[in-house]
Protein backbone atom coordinates (compact mmCIF):
# COMPACT_ATOMS: atom_id res chain seq x y z
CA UNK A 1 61.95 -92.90 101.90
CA UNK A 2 58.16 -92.41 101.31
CA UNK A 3 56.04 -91.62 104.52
CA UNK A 4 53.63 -94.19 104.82
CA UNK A 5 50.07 -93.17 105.51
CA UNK A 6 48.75 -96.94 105.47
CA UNK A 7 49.78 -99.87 107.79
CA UNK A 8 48.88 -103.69 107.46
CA UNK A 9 47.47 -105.56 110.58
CA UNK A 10 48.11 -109.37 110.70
CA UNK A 11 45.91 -111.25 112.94
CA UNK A 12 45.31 -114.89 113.56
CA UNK A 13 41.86 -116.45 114.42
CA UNK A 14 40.43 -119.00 116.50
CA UNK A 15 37.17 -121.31 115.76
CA UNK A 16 35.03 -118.63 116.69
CA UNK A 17 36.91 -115.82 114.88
CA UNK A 18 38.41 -114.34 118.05
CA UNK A 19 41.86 -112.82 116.93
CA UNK A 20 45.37 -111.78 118.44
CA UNK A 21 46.87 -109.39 116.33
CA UNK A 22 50.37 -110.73 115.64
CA UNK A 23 51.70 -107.82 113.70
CA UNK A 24 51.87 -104.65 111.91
CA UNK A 25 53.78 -103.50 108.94
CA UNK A 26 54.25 -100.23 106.47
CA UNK A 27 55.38 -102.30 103.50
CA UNK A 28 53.77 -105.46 101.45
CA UNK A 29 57.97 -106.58 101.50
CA UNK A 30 58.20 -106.33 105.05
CA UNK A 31 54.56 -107.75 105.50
CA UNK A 32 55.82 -110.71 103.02
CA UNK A 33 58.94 -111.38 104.90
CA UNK A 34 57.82 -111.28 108.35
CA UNK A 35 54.05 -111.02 108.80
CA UNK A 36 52.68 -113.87 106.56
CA UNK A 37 53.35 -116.98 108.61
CA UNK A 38 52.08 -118.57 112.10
CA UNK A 39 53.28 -117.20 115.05
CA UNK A 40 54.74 -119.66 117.24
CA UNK A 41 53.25 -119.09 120.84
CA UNK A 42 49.80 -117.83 119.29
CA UNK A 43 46.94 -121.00 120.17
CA UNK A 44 45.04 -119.49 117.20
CA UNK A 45 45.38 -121.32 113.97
CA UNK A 46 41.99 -121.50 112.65
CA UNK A 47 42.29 -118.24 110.11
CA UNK A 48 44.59 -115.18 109.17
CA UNK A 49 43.17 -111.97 108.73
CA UNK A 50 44.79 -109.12 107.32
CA UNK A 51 43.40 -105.49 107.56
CA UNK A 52 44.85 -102.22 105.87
CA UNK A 53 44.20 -98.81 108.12
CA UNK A 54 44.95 -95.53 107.30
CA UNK A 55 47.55 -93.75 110.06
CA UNK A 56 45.81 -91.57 113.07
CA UNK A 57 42.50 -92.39 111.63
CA UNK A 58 38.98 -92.98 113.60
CA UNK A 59 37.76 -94.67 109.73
CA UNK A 60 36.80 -97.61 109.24
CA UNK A 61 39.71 -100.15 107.54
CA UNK A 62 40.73 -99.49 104.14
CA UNK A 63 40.08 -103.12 103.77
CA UNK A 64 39.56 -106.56 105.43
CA UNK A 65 40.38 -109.91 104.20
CA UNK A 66 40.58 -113.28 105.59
CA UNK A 67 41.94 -116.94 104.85
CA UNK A 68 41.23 -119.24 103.08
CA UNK A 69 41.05 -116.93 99.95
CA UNK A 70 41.19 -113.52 101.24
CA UNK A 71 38.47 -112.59 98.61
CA UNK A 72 38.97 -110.02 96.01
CA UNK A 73 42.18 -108.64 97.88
CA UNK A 74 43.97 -108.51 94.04
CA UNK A 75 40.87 -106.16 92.85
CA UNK A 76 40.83 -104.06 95.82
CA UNK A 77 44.29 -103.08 96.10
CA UNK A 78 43.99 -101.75 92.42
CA UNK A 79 42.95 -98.78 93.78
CA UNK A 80 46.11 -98.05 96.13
CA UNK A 81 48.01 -99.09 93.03
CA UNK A 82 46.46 -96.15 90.57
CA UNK A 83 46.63 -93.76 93.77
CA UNK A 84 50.77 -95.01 93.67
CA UNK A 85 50.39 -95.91 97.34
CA UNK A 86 51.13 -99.27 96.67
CA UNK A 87 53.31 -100.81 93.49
CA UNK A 88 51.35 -103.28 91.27
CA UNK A 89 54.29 -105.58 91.43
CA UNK A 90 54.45 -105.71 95.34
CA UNK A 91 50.23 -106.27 95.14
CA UNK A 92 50.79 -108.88 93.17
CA UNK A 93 54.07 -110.28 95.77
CA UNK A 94 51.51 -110.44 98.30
CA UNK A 95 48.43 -112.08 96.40
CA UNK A 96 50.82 -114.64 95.39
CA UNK A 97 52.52 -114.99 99.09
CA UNK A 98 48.71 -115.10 101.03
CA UNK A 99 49.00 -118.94 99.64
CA UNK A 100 51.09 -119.47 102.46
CA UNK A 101 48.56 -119.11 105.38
CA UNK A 102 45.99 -120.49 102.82
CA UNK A 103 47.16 -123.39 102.58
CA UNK A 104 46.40 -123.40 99.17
């Protein structure tokens, strides 16, 4: 098994874009099977965010994106996909599964 060195955040939002974090994953399938949906007990329902952070790392995210489009996530996870960090097909598992919180 591969060491990972990047986690995903999940987060929901309220009106004013206040967030609870709601979860935090070292795969796209574990992040697809358990971390895209609303949390039941979390009053925030107004966005999703999801972040990527590098492990034990002061930095600044890898990236940030938010509902309702979570804007040019497929182009900027092109780049963990040529470093093989990331699979292309599991990228494109997640674009596809970000509908779900999109409502789109």
């Amino acid at each position: 098994m591969k060491f990972r060195r990047i986690y995903w955040v999940t987060e929901q939002l309220d009106e004013c874009g206040c967030s609870q974090v709601t979860g935090v994953y070292t795969s796209i399938p574990d992040l697809v099977e358990r971390g895209i949906q609303w949390r039941e007990g979390c009053s925030k329902r107004d966005g999703f965010r999801l972040t990527l952070v590098q492990l034990d790392s002061a930095r600044l995210p890898l990236g940030v994106w938010s509902s309702p489009d979570f804007e040019d996530i497929a182009s900027d996870l092109e780049t963990f996909v040529k470093s093989e960090e990331l699979t292309a097909q599991d990228c494109e598992l997640l674009v596809s599964n970000l509908r779900s919180v999109s409502g789109t």
